[in-house]
Protein backbone atom coordinates (compact mmCIF):
# COMPACT_ATOMS: atom_id res chain seq x y z
CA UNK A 1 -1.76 178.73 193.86
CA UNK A 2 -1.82 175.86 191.05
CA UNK A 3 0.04 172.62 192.60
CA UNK A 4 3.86 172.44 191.44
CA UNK A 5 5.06 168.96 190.94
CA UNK A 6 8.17 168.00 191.84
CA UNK A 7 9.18 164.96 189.88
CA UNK A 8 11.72 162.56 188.52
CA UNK A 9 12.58 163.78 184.69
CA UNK A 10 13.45 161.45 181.95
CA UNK A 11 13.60 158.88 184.35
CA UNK A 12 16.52 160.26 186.26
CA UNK A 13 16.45 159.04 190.41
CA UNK A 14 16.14 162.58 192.24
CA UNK A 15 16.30 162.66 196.15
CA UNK A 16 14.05 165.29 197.25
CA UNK A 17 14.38 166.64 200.68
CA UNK A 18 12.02 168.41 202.71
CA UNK A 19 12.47 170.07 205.99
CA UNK A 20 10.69 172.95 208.22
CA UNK A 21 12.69 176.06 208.41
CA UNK A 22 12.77 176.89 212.24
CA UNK A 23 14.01 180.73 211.73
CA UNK A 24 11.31 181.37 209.58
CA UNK A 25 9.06 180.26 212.05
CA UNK A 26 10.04 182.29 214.48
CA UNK A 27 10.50 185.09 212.70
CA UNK A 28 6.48 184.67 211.55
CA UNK A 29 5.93 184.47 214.97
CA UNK A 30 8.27 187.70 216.24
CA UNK A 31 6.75 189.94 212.62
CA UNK A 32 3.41 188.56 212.69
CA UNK A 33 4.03 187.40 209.09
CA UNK A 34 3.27 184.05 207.18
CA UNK A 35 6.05 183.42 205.23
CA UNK A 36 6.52 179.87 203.54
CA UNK A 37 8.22 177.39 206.84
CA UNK A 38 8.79 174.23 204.72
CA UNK A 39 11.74 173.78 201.97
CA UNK A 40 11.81 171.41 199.36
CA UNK A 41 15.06 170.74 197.86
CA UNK A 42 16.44 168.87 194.77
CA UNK A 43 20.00 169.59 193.67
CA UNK A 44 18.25 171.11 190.56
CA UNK A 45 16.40 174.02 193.10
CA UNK A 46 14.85 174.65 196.32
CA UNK A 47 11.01 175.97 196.78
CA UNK A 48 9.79 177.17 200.00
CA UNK A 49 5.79 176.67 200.43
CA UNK A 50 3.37 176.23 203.46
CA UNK A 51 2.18 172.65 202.87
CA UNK A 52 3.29 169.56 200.84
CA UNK A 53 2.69 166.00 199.94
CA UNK A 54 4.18 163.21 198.61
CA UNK A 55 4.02 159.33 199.12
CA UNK A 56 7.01 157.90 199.87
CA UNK A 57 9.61 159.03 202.20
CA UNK A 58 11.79 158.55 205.48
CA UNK A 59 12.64 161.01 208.26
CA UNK A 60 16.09 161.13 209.50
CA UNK A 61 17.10 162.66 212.58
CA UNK A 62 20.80 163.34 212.02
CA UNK A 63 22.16 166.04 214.78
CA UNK A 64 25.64 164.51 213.95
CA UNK A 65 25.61 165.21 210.20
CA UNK A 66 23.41 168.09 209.76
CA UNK A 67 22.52 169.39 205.88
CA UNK A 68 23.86 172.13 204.79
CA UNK A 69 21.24 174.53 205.95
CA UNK A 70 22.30 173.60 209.66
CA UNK A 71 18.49 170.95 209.24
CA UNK A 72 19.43 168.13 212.08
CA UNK A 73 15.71 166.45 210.67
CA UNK A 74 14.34 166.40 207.51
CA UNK A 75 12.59 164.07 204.79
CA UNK A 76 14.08 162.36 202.26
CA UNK A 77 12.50 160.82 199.05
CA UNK A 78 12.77 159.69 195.64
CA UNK A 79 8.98 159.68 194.68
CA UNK A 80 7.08 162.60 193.03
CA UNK A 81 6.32 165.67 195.46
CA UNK A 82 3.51 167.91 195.07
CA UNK A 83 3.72 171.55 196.67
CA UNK A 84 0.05 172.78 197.59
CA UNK A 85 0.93 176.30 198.53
């Protein structure tokens, strides 16, 4: 697979977040299957892959305020993000 980029267009800010899906996870586990665990989000889309990297970021544990996905941690950041696979 040829590495997707991510990125801030036209120099708009764009919070990219990035967090491990646990069902999926398990579910590879339970099936024996190797779907894509990690989600990277922008309010444009969401990709799932298997591995991703990027520069600049901060992990927040937030089991208060949990995204919409029901993620209590996850990585935010504004910087370019490049999805491997």
């Amino acid at each position: 697979m040829t590495p997707i980029i991510v990125s801030n267009h036209g120099g708009e800010i764009m919070k990219t977040i990035i967090h491990v899906n646990q069902h999926i996870i398990k579910a590879n586990a339970k099936n024996g299957t190797n779907n894509p665990p990690l989600t990277v989000k922008t309010y444009k889309k969401g990709i799932n892959c298997h591995e991703v990297a990027f520069i600049d970021g901060i992990v927040i544990h937030r089991p208060e305020k949990p995204l919409g996905c029901g993620a209590k941690v996850w990585i935010e950041t504004q910087e370019p993000v490049k999805i491997i696979r």
